[in-house]
PDB file of N, CA and C in Angstrom:
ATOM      1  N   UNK A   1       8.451 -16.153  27.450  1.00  0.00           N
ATOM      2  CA  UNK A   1       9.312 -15.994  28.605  1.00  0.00           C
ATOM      3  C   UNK A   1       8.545 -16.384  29.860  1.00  0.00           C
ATOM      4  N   UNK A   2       9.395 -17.263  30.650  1.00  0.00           N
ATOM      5  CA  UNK A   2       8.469 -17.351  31.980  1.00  0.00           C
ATOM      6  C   UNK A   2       8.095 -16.029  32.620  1.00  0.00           C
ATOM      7  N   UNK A   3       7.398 -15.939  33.814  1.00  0.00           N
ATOM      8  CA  UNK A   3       7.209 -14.858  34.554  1.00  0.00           C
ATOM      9  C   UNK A   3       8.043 -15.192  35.422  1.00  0.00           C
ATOM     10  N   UNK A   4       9.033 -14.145  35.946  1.00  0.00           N
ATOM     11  CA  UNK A   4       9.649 -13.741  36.871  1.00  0.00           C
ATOM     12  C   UNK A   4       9.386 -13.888  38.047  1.00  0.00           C
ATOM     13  N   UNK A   5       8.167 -13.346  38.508  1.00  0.00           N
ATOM     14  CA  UNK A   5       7.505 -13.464  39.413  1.00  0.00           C
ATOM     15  C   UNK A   5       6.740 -14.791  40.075  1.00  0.00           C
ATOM     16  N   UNK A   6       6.403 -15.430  39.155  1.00  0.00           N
ATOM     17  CA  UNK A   6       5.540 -16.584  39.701  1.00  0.00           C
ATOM     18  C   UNK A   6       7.129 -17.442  39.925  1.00  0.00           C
ATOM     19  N   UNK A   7       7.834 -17.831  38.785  1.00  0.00           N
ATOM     20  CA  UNK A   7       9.095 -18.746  39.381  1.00  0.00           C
ATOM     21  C   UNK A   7       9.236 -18.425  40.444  1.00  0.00           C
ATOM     22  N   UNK A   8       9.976 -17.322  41.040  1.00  0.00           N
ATOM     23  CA  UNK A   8      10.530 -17.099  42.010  1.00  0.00           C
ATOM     24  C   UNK A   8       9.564 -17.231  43.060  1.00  0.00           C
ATOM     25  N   UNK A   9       8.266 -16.944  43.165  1.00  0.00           N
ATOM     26  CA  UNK A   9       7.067 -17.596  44.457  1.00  0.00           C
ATOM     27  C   UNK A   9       7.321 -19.271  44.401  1.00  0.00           C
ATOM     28  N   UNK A  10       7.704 -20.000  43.080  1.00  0.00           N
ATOM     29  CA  UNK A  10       6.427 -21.055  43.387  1.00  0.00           C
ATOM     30  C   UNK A  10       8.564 -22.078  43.576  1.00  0.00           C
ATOM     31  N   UNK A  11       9.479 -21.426  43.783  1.00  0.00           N
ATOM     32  CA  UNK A  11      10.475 -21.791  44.239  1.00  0.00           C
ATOM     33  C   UNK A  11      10.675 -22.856  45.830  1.00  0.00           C
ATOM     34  N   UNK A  12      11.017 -23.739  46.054  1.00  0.00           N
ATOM     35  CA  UNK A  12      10.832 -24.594  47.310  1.00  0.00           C
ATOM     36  C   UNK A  12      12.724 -24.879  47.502  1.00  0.00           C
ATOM     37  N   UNK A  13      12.915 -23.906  48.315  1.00  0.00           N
ATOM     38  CA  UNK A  13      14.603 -23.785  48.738  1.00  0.00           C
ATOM     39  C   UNK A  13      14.640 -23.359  50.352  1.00  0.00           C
ATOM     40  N   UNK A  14      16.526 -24.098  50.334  1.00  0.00           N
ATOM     41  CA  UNK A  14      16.072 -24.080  51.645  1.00  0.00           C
ATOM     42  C   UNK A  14      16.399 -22.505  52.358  1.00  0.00           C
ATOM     43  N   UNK A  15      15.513 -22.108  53.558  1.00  0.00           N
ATOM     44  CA  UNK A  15      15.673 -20.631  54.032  1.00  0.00           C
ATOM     45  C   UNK A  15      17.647 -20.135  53.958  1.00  0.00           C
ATOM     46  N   UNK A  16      17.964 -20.484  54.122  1.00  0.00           N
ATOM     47  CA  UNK A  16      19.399 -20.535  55.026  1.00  0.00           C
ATOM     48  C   UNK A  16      19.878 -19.674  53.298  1.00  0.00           C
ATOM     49  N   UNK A  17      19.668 -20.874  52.278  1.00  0.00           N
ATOM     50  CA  UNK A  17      20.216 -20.267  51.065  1.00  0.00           C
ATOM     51  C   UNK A  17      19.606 -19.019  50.592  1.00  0.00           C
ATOM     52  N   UNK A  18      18.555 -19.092  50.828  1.00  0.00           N
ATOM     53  CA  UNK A  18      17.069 -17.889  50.328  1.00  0.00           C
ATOM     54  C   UNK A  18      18.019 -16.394  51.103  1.00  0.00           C
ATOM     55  N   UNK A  19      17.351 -16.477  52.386  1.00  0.00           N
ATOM     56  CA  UNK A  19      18.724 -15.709  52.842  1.00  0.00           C
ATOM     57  C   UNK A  19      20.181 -15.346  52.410  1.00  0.00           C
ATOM     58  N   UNK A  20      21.117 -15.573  52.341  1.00  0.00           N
ATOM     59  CA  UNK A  20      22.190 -15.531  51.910  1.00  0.00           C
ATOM     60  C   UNK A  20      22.010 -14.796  50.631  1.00  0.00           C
ATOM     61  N   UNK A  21      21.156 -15.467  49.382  1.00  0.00           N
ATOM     62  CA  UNK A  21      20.852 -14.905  48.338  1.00  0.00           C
ATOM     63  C   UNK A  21      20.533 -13.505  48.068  1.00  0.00           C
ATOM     64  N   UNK A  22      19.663 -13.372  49.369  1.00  0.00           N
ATOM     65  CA  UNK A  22      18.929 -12.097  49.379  1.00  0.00           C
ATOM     66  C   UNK A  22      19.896 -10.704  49.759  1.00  0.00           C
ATOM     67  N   UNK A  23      20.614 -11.731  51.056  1.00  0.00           N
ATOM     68  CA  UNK A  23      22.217 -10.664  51.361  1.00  0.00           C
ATOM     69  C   UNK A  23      22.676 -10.413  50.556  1.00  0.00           C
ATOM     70  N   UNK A  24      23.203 -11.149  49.537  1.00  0.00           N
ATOM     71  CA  UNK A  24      24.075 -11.190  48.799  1.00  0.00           C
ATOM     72  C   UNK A  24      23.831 -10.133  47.225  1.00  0.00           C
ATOM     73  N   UNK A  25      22.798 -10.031  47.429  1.00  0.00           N
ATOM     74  CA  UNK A  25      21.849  -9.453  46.034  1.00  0.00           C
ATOM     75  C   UNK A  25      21.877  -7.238  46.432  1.00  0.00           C
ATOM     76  N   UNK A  26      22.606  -7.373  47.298  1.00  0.00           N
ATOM     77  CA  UNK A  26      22.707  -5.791  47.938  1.00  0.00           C
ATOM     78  C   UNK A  26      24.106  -5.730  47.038  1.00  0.00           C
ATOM     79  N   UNK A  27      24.919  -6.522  47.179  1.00  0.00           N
ATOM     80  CA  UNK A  27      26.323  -6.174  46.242  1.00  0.00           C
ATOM     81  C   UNK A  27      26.419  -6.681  44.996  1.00  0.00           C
ATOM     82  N   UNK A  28      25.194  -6.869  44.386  1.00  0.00           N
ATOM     83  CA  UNK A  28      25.058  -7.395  43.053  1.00  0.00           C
ATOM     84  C   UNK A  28      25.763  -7.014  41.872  1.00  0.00           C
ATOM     85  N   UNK A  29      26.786  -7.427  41.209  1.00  0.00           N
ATOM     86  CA  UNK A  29      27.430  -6.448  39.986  1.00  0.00           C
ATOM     87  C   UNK A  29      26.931  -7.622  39.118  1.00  0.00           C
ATOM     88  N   UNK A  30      26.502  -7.363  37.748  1.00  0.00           N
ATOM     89  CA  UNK A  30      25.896  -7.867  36.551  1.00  0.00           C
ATOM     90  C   UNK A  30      26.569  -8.922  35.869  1.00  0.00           C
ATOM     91  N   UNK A  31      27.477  -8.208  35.508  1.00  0.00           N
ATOM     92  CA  UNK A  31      28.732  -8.501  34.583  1.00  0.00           C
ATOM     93  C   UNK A  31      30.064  -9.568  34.931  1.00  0.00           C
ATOM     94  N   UNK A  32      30.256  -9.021  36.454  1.00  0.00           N
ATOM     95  CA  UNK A  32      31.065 -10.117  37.203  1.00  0.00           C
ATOM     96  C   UNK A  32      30.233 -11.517  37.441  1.00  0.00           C
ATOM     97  N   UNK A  33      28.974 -11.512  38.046  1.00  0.00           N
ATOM     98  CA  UNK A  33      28.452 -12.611  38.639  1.00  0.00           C
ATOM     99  C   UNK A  33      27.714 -13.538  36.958  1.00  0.00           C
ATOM    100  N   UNK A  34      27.066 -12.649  36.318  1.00  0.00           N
ATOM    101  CA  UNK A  34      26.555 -13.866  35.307  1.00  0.00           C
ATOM    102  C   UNK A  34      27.837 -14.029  34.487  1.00  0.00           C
ATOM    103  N   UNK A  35      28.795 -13.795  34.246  1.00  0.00           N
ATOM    104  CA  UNK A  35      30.400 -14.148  33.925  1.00  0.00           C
ATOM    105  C   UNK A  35      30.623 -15.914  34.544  1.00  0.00           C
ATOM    106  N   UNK A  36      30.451 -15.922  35.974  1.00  0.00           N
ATOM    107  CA  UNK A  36      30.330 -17.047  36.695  1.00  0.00           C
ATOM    108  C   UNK A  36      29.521 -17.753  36.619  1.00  0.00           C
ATOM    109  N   UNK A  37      28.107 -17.251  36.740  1.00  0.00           N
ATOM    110  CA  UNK A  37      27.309 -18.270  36.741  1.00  0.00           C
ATOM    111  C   UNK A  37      26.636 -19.199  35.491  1.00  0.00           C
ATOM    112  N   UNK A  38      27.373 -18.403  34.271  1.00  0.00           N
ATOM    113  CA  UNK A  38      26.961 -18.796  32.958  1.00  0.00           C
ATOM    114  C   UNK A  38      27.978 -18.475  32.334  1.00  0.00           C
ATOM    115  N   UNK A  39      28.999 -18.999  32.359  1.00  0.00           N
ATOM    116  CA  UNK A  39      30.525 -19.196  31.716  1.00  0.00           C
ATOM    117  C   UNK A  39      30.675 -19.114  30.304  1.00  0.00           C
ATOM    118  N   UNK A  40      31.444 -18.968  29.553  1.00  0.00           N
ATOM    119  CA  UNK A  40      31.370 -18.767  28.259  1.00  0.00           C
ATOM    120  C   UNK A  40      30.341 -17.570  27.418  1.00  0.00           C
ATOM    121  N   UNK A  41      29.259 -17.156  28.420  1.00  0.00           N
ATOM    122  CA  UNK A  41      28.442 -16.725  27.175  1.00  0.00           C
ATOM    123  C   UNK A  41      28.604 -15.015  27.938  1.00  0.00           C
ATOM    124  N   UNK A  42      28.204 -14.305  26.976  1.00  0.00           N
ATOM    125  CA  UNK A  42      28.327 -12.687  27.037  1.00  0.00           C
ATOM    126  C   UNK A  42      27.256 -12.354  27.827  1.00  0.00           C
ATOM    127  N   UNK A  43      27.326 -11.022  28.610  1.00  0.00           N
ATOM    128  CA  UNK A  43      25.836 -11.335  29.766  1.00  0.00           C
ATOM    129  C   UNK A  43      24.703 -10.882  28.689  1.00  0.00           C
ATOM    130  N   UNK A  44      23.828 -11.832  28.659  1.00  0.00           N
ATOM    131  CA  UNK A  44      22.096 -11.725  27.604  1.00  0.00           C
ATOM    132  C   UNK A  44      21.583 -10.517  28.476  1.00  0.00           C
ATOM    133  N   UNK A  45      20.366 -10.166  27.525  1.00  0.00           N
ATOM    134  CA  UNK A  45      19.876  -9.327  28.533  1.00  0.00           C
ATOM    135  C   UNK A  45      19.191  -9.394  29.990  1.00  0.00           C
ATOM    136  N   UNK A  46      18.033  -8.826  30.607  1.00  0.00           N
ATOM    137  CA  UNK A  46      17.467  -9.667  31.843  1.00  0.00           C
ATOM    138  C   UNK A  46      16.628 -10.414  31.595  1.00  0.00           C
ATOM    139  N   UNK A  47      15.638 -10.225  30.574  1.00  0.00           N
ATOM    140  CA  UNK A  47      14.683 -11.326  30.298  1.00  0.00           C
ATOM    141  C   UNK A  47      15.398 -12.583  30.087  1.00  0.00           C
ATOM    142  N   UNK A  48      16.331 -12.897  29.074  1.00  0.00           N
ATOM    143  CA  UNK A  48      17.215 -14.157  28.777  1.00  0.00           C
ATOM    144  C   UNK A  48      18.340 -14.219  29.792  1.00  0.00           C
ATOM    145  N   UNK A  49      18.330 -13.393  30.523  1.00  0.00           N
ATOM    146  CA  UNK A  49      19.592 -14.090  31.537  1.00  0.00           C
ATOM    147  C   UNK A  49      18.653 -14.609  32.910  1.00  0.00           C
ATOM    148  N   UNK A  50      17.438 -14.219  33.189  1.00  0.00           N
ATOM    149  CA  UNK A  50      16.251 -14.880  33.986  1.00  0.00           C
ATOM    150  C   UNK A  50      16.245 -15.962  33.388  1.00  0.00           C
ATOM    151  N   UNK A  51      15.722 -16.451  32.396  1.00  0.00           N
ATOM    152  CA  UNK A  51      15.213 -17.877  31.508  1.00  0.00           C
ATOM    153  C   UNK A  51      16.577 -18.790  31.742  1.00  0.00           C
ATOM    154  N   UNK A  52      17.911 -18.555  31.522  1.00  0.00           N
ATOM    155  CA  UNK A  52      19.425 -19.045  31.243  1.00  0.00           C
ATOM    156  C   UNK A  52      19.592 -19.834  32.842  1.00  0.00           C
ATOM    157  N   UNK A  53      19.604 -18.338  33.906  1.00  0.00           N
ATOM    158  CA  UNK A  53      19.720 -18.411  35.169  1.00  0.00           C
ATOM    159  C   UNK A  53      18.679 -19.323  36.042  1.00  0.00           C
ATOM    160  N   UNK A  54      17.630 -19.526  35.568  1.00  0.00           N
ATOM    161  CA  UNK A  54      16.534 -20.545  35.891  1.00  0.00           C
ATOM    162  C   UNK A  54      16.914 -22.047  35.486  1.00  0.00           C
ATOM    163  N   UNK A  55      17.383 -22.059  34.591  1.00  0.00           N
ATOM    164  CA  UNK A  55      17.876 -23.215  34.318  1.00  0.00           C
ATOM    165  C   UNK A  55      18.697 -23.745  35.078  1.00  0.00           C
ATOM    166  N   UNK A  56      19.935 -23.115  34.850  1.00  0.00           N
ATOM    167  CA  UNK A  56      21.124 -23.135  35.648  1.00  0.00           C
ATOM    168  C   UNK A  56      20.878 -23.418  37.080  1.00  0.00           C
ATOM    169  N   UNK A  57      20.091 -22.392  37.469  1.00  0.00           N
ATOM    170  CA  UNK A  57      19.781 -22.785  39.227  1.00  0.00           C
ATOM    171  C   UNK A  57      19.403 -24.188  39.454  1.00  0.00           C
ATOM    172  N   UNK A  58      18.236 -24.735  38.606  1.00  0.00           N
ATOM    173  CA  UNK A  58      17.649 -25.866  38.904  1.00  0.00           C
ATOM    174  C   UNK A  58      18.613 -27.297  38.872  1.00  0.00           C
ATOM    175  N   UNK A  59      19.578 -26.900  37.909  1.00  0.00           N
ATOM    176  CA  UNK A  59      20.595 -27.974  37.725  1.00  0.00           C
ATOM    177  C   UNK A  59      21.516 -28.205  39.009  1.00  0.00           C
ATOM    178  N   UNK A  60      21.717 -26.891  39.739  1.00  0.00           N
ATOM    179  CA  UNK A  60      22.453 -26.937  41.252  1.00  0.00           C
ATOM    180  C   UNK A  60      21.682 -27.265  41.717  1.00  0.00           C
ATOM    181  N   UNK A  61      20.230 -26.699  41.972  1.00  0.00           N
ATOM    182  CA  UNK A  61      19.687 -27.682  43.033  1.00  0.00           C
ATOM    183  C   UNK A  61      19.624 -28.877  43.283  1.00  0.00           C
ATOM    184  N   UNK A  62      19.214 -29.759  41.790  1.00  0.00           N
ATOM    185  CA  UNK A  62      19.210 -30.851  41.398  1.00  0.00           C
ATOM    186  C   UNK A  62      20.527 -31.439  41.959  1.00  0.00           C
ATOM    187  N   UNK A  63      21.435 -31.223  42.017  1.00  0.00           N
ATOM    188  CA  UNK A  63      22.349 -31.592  42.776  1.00  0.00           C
ATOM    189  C   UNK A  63      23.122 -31.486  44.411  1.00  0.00           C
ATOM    190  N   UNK A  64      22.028 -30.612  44.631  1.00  0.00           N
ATOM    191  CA  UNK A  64      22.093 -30.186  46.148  1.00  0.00           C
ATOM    192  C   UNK A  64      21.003 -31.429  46.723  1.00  0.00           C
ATOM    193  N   UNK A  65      20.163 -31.816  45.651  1.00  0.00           N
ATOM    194  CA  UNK A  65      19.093 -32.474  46.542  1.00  0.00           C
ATOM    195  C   UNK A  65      19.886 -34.124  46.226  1.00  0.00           C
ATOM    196  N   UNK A  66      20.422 -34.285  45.311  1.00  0.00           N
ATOM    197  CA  UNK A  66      21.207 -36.082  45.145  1.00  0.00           C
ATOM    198  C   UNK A  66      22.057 -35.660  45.961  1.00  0.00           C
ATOM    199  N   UNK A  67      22.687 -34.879  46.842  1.00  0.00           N
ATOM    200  CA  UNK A  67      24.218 -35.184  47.226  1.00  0.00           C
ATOM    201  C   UNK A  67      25.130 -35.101  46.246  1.00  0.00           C
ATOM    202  N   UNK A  68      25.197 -34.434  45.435  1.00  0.00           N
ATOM    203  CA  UNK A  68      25.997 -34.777  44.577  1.00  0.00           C
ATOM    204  C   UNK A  68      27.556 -33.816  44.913  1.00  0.00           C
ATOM    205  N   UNK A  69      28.639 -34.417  44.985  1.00  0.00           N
ATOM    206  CA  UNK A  69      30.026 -34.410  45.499  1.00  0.00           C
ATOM    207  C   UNK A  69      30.422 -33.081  44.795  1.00  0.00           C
ATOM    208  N   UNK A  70      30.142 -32.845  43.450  1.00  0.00           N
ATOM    209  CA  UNK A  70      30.471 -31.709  42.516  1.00  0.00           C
ATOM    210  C   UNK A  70      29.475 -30.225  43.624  1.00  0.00           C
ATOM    211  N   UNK A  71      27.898 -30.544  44.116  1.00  0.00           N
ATOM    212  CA  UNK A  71      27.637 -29.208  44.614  1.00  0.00           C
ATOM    213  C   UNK A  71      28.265 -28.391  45.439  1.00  0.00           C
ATOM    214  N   UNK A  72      27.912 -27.152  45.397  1.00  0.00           N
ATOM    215  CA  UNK A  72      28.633 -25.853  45.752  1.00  0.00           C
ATOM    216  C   UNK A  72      27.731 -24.872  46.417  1.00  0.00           C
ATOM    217  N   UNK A  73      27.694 -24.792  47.665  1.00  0.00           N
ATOM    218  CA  UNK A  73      27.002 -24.232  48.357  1.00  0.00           C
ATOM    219  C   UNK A  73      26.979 -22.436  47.605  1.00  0.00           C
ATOM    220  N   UNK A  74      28.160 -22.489  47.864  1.00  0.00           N
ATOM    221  CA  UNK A  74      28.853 -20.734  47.008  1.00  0.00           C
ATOM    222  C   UNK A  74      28.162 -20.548  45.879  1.00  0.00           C
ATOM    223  N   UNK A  75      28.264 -21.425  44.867  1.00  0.00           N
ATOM    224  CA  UNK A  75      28.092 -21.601  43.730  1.00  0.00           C
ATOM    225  C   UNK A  75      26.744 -21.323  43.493  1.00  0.00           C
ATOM    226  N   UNK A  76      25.390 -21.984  44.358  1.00  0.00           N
ATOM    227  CA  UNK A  76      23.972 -22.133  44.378  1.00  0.00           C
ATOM    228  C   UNK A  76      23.681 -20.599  44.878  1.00  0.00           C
ATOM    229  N   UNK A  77      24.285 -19.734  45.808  1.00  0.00           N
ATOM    230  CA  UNK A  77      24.177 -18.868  46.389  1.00  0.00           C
ATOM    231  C   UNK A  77      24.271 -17.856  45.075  1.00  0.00           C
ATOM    232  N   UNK A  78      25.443 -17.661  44.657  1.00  0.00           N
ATOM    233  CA  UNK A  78      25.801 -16.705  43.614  1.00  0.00           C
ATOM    234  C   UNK A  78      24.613 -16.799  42.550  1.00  0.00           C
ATOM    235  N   UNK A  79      24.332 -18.202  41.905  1.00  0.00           N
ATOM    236  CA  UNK A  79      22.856 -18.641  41.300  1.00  0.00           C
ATOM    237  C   UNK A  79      21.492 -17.730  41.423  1.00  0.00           C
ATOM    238  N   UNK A  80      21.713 -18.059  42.947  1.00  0.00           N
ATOM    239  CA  UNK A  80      20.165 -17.466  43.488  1.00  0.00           C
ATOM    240  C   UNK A  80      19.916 -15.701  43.389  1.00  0.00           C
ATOM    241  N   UNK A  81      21.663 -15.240  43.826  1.00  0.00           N
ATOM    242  CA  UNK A  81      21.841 -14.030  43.639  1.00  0.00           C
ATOM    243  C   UNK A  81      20.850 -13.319  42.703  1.00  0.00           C
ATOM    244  N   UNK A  82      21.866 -14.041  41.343  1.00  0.00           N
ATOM    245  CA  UNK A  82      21.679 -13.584  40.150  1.00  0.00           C
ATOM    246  C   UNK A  82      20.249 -14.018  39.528  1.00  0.00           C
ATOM    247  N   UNK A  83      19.507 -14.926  40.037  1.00  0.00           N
ATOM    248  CA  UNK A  83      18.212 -15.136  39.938  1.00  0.00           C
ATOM    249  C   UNK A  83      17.385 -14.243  40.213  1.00  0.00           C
ATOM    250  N   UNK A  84      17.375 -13.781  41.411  1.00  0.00           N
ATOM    251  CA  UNK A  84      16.756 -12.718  42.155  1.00  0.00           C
ATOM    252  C   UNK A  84      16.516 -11.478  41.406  1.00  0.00           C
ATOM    253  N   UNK A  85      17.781 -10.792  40.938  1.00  0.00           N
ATOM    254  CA  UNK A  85      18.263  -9.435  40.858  1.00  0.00           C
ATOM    255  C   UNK A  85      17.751  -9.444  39.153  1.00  0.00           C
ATOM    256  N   UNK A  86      17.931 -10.231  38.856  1.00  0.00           N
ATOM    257  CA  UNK A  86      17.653 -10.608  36.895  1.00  0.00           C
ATOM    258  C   UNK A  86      16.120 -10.858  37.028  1.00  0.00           C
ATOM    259  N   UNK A  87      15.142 -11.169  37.530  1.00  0.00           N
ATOM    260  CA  UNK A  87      13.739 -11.068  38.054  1.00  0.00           C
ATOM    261  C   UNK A  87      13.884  -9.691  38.044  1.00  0.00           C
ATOM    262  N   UNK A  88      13.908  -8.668  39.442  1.00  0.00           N
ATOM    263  CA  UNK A  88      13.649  -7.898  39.484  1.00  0.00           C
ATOM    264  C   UNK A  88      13.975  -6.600  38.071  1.00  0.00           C
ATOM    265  N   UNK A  89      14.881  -7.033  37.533  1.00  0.00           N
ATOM    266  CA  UNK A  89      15.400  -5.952  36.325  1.00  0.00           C
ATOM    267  C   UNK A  89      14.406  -6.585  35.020  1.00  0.00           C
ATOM    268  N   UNK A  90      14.193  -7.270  35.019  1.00  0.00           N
ATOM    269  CA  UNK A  90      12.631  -8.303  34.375  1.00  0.00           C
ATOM    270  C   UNK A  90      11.751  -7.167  34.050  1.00  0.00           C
ATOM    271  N   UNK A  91      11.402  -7.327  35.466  1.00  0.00           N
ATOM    272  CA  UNK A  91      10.060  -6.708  36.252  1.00  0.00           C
ATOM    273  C   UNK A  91      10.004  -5.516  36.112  1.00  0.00           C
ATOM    274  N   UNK A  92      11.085  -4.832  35.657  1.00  0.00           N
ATOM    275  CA  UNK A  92      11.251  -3.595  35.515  1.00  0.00           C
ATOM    276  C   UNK A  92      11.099  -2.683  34.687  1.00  0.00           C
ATOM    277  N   UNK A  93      11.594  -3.674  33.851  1.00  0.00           N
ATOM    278  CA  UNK A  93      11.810  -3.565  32.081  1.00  0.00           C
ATOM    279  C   UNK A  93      10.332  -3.929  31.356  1.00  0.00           C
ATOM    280  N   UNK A  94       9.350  -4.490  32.146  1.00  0.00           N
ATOM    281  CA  UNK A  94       8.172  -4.989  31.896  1.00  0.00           C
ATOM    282  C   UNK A  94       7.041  -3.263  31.591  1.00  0.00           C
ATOM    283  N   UNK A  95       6.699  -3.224  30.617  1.00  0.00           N
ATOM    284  CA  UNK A  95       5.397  -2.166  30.415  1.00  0.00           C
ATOM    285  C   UNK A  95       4.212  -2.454  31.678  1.00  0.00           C
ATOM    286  N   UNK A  96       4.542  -1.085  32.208  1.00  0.00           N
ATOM    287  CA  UNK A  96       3.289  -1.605  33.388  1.00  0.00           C
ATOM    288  C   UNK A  96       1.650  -1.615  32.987  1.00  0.00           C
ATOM    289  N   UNK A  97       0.880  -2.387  33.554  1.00  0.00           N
ATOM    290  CA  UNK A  97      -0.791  -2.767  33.103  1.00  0.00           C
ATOM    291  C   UNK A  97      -0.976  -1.970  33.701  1.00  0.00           C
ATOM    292  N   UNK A  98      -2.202  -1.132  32.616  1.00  0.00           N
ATOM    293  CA  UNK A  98      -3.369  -0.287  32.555  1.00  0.00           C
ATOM    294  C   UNK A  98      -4.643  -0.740  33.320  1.00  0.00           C
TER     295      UNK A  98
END
């Protein structure tokens, strides 16, 4: 599994979205948002919905950075949300070092 932690440092986005994300991560519900942001599949737990949601993000960005006509500002936001909040429940769930 990646680390949670280092992705989310070694991340290069722009503030405006980072923000928003971070707002947005105070009304976080689980179940509704990875419903959206990963369609079809049942919500995984946080370790695999971090790994899923990493993916996923990079593919919006990837299209935030071509211009691409399909991106979704909303869409990248809700992403980042659920990026964030699925890290921290990671991190949580992680056995702490001795």
């Amino acid at each position: 599994m990646t680390d949670p932690q280092s992705l989310l440092s070694s991340l290069r986005r722009p503030s405006l979205l980072v923000r928003a994300a971070r707002h947005g991560a105070a009304d976080y519900n689980r179940d509704r948002l990875l419903r959206r942001v990963l369609p079809g599949e049942m919500p995984p737990g946080p370790g695999l919905a971090f790994e899923r949601l990493a993916e996923r993000e990079a593919e919006i960005d990837l299209a935030r950075r071509e211009g691409g006509a399909a991106y979704s500002v909303a869409r990248h936001v809700e992403a980042l949300v659920a990026l964030i909040e699925e890290a921290r429940l990671a991190l949580l769930r992680q056995p702490a070092a001795n």
